[in-house]
C-alpha atoms as a PDB file:
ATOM      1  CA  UNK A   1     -46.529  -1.641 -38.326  1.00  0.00           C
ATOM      2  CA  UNK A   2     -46.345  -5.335 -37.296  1.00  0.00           C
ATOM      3  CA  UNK A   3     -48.985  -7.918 -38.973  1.00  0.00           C
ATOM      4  CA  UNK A   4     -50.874 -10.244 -36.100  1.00  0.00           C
ATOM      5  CA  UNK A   5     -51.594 -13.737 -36.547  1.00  0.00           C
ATOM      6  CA  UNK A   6     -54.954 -12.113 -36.996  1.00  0.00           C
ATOM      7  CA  UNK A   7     -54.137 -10.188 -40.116  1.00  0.00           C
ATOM      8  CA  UNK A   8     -52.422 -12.913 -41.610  1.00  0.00           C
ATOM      9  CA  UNK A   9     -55.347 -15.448 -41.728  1.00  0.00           C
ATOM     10  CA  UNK A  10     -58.738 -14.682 -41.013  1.00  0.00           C
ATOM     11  CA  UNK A  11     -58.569 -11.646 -43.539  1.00  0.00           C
ATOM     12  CA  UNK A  12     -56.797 -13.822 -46.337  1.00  0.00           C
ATOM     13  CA  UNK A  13     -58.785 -16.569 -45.646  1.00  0.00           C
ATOM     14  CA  UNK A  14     -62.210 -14.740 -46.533  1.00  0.00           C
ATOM     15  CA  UNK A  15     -60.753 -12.884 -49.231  1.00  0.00           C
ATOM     16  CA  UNK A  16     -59.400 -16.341 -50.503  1.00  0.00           C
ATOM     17  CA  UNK A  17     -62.991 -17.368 -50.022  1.00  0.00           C
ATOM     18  CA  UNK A  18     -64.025 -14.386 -52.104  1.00  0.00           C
ATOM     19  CA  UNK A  19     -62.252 -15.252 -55.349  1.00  0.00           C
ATOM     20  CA  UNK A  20     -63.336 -18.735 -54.830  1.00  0.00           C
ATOM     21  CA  UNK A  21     -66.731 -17.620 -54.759  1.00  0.00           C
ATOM     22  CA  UNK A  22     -66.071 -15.257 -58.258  1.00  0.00           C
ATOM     23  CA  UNK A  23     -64.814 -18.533 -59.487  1.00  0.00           C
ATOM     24  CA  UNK A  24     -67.960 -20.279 -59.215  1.00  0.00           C
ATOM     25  CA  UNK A  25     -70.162 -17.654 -60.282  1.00  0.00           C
ATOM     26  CA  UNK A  26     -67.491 -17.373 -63.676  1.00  0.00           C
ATOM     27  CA  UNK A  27     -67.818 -21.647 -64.240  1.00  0.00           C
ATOM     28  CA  UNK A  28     -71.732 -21.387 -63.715  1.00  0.00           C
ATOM     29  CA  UNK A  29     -72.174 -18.454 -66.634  1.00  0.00           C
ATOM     30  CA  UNK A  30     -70.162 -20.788 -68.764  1.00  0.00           C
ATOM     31  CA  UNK A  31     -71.904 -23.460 -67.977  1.00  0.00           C
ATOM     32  CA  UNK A  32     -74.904 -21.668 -68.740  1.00  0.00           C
ATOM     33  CA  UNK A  33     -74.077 -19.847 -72.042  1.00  0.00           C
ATOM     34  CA  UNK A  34     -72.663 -22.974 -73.225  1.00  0.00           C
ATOM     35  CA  UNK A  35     -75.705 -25.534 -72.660  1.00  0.00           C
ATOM     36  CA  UNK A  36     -73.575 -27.738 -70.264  1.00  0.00           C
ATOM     37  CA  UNK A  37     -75.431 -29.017 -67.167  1.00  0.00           C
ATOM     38  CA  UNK A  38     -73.621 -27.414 -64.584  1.00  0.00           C
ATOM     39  CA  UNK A  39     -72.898 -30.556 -62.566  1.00  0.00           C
ATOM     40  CA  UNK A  40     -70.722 -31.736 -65.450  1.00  0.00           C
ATOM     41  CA  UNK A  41     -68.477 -28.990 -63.769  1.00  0.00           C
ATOM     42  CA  UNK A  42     -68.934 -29.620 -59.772  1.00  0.00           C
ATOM     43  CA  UNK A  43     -67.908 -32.779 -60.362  1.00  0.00           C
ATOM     44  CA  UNK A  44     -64.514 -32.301 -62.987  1.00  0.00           C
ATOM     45  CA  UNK A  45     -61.443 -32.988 -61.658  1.00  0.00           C
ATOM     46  CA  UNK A  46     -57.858 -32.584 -62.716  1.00  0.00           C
ATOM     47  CA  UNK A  47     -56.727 -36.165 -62.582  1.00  0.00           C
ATOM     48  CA  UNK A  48     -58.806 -39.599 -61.671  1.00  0.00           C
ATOM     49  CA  UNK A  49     -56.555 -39.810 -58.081  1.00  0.00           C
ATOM     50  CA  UNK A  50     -58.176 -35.695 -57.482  1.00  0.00           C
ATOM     51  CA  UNK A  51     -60.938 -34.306 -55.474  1.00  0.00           C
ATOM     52  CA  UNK A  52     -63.768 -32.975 -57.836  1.00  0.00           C
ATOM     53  CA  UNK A  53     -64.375 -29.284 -57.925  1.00  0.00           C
ATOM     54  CA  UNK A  54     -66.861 -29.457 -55.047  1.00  0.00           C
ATOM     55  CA  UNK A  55     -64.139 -31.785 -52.825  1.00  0.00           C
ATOM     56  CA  UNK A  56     -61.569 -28.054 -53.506  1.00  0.00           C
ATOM     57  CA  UNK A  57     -64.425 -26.025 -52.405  1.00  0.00           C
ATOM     58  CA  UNK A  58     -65.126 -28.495 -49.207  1.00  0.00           C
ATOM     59  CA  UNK A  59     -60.596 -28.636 -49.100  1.00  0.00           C
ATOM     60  CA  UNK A  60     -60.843 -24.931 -48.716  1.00  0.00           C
ATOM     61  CA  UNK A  61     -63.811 -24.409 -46.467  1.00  0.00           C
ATOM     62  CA  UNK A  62     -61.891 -27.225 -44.312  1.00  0.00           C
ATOM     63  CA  UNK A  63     -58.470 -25.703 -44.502  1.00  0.00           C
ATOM     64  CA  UNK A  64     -60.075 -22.241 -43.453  1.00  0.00           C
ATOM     65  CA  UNK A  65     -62.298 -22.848 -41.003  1.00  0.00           C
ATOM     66  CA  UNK A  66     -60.206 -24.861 -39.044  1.00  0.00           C
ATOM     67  CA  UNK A  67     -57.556 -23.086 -39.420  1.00  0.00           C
ATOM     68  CA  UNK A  68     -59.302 -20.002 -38.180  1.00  0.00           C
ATOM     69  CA  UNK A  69     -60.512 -22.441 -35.305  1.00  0.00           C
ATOM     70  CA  UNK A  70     -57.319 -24.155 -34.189  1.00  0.00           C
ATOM     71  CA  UNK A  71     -55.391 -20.760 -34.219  1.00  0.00           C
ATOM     72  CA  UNK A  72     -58.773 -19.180 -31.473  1.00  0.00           C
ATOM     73  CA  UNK A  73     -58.566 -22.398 -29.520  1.00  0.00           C
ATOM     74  CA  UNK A  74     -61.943 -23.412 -30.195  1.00  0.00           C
ATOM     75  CA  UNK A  75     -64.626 -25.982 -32.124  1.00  0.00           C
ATOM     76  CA  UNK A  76     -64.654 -25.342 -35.473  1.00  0.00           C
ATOM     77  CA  UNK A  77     -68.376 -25.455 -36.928  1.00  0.00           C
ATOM     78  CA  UNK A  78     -69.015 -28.940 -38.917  1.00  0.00           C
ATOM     79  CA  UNK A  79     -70.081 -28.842 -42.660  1.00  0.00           C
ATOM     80  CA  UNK A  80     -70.348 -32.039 -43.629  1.00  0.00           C
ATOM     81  CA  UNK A  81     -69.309 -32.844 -47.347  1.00  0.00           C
ATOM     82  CA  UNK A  82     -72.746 -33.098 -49.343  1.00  0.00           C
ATOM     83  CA  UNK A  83     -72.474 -30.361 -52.067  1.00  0.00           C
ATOM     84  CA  UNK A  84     -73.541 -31.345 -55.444  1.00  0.00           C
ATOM     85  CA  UNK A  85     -74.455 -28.476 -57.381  1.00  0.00           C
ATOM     86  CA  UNK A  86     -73.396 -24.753 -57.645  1.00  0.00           C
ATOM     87  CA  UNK A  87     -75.910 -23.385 -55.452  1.00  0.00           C
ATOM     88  CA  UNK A  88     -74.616 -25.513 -52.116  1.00  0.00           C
ATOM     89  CA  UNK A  89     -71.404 -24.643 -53.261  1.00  0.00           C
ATOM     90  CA  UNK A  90     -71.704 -20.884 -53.096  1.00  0.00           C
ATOM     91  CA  UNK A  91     -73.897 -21.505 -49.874  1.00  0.00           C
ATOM     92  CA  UNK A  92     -71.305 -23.316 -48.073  1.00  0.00           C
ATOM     93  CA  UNK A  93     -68.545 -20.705 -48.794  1.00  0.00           C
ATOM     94  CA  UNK A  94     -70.678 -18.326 -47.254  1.00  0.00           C
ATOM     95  CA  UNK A  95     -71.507 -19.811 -43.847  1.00  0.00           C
ATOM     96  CA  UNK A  96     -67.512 -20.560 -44.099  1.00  0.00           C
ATOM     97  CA  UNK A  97     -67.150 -16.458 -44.148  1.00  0.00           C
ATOM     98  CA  UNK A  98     -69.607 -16.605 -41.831  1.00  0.00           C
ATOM     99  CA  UNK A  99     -68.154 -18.252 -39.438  1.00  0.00           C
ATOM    100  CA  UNK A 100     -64.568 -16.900 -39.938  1.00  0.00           C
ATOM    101  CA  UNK A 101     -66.200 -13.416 -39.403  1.00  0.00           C
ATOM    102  CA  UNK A 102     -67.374 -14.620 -36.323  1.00  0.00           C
ATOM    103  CA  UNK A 103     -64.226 -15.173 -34.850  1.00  0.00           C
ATOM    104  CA  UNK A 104     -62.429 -12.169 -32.559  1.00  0.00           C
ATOM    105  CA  UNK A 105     -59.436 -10.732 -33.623  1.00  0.00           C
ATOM    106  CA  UNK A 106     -58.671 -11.320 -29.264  1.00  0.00           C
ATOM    107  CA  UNK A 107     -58.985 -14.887 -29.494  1.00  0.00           C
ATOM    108  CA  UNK A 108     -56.169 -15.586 -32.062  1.00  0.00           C
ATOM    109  CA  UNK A 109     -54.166 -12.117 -31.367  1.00  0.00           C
ATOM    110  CA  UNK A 110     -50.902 -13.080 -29.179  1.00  0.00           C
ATOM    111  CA  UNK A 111     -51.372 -16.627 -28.782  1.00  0.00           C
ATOM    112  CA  UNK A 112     -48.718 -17.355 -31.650  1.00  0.00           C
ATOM    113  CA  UNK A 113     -46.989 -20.182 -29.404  1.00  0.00           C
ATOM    114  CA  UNK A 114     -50.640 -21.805 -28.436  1.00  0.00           C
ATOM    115  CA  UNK A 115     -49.676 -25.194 -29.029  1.00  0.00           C
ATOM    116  CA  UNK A 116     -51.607 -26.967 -32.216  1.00  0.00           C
ATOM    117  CA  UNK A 117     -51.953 -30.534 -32.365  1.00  0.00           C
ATOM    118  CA  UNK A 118     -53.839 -32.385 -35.397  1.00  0.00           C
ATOM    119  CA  UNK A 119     -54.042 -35.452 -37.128  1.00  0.00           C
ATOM    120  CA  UNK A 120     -53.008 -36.069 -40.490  1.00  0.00           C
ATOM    121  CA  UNK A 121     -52.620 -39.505 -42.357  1.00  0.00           C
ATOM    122  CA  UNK A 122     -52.900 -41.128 -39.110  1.00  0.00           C
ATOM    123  CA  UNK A 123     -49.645 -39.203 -37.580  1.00  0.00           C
ATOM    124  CA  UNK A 124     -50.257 -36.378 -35.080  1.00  0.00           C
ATOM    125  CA  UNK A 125     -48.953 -33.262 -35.806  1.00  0.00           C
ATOM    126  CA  UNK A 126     -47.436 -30.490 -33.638  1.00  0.00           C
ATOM    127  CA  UNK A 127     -47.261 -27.126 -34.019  1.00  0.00           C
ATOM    128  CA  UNK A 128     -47.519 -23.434 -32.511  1.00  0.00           C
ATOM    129  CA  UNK A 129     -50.014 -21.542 -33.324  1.00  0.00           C
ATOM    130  CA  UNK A 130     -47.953 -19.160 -36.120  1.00  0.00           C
ATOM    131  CA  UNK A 131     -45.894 -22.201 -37.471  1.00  0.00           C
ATOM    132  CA  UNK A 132     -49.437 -23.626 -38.108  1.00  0.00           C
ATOM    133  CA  UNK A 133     -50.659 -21.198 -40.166  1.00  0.00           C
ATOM    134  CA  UNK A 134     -47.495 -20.398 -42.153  1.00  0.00           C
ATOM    135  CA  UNK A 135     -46.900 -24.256 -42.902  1.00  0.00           C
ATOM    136  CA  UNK A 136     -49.779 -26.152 -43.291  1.00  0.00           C
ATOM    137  CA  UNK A 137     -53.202 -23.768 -43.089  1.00  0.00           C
ATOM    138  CA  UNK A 138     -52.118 -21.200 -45.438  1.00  0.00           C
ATOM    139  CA  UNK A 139     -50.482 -23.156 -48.100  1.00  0.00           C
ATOM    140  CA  UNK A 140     -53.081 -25.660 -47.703  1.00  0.00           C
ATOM    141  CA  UNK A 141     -55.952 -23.469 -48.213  1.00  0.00           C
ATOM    142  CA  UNK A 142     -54.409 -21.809 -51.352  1.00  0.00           C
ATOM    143  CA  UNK A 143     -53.912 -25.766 -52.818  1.00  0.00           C
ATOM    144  CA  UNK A 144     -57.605 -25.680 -52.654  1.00  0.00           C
ATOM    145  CA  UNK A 145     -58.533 -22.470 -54.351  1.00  0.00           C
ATOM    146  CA  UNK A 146     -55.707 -22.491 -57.472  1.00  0.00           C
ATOM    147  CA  UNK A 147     -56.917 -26.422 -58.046  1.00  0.00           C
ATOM    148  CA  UNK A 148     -60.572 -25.041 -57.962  1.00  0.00           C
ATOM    149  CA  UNK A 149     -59.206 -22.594 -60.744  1.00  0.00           C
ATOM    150  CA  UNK A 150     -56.854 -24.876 -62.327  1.00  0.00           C
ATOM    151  CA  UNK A 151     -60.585 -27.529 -62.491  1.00  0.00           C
ATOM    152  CA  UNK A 152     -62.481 -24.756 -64.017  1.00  0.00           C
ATOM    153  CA  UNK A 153     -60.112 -23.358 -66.530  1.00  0.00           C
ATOM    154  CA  UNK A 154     -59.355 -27.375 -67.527  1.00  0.00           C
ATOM    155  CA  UNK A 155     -62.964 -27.654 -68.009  1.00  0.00           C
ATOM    156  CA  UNK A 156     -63.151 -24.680 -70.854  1.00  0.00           C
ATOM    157  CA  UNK A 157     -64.287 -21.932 -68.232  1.00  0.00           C
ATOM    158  CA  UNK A 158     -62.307 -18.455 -69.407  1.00  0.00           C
ATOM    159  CA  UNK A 159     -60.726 -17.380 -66.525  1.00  0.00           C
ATOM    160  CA  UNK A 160     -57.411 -16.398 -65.834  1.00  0.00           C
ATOM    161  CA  UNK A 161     -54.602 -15.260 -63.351  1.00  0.00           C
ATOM    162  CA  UNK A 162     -56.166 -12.274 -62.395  1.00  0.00           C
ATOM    163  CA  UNK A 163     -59.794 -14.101 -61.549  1.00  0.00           C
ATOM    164  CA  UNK A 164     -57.604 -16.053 -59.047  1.00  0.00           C
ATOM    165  CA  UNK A 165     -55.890 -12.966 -57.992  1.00  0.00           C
ATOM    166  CA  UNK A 166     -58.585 -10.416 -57.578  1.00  0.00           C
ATOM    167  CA  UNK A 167     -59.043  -6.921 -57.455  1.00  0.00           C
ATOM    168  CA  UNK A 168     -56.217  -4.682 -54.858  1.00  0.00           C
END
């Protein structure tokens, strides 16, 4: 059986979305059990030149959503980057899933050559649909969720490999 551009995005993506959201809930008991305010965590970052961990969450709402959108053809929805505690964190992965389960398998489903056109560091980029999501959506997207871990396991929170992983 042949995988679509539809099971090779969407799907990940919310699953993605999924162990991002475990990760949260993981850095919030810690934060909890061990007295520290939990915006001490939404805002850690790896290194000074590094998006917090609420920028990785917004990376990888960004990097799914409009990836999801770009590969249908159409608007993605507009979240606009104001999370500062746990609780919009958690809330904006979920209207990410939301959206992204929104979206028809027949909208992205044989239009690997659509042609995909975006900005990046003022250069416009061009791609079809498929090289799109292989090169720059997917591996994008995953940045965001293993820095998310990588900021939460910095900051003391026990997690490991398979919290990032999941369950199969």
């Amino acid at each position: 059986m042949a995988l679509s551009l539809y099971d090779i995005s969407v799907p990940v993506f919310i699953r993605g979305l999924g162990q991002l959201s475990h990760l949260l809930d993981k850095g919030l008991a810690h934060a909890q059990a061990s007295g520290i305010d939990p915006t001490v965590l939404v805002n850690a970052r790896l290194a000074p030149d590094m998006y917090t961990l609420a920028g990785q969450v917004q990376g990888a709402s960004d990097a799914s959503k409009l990836g999801t959108a770009r590969l249908a053809g159409i608007a993605a929805p507009s979240f606009p980057d104001t999370e500062t505690r746990y609780e919009e964190l958690q809330a904006r992965v979920a209207k990410t899933v939301d959206f992204l389960q929104s979206v028809d398998r027949a909208q992205i489903d044989g239009f690997e050559e659509r042609p995909v056109t975006m900005k990046a560091r003022g250069n416009e980029l061009q791609f079809t649909a498929q090289r799109y999501l292989l090169q720059f959506a997917l591996p994008n997207f995953f940045f965001h969720v293993a820095t998310a871990h990588g900021v939460l396991r910095h900051s003391g929170v026990p997690i490991g490999k398979l919290d990032y992983l999941g369950r199969f």
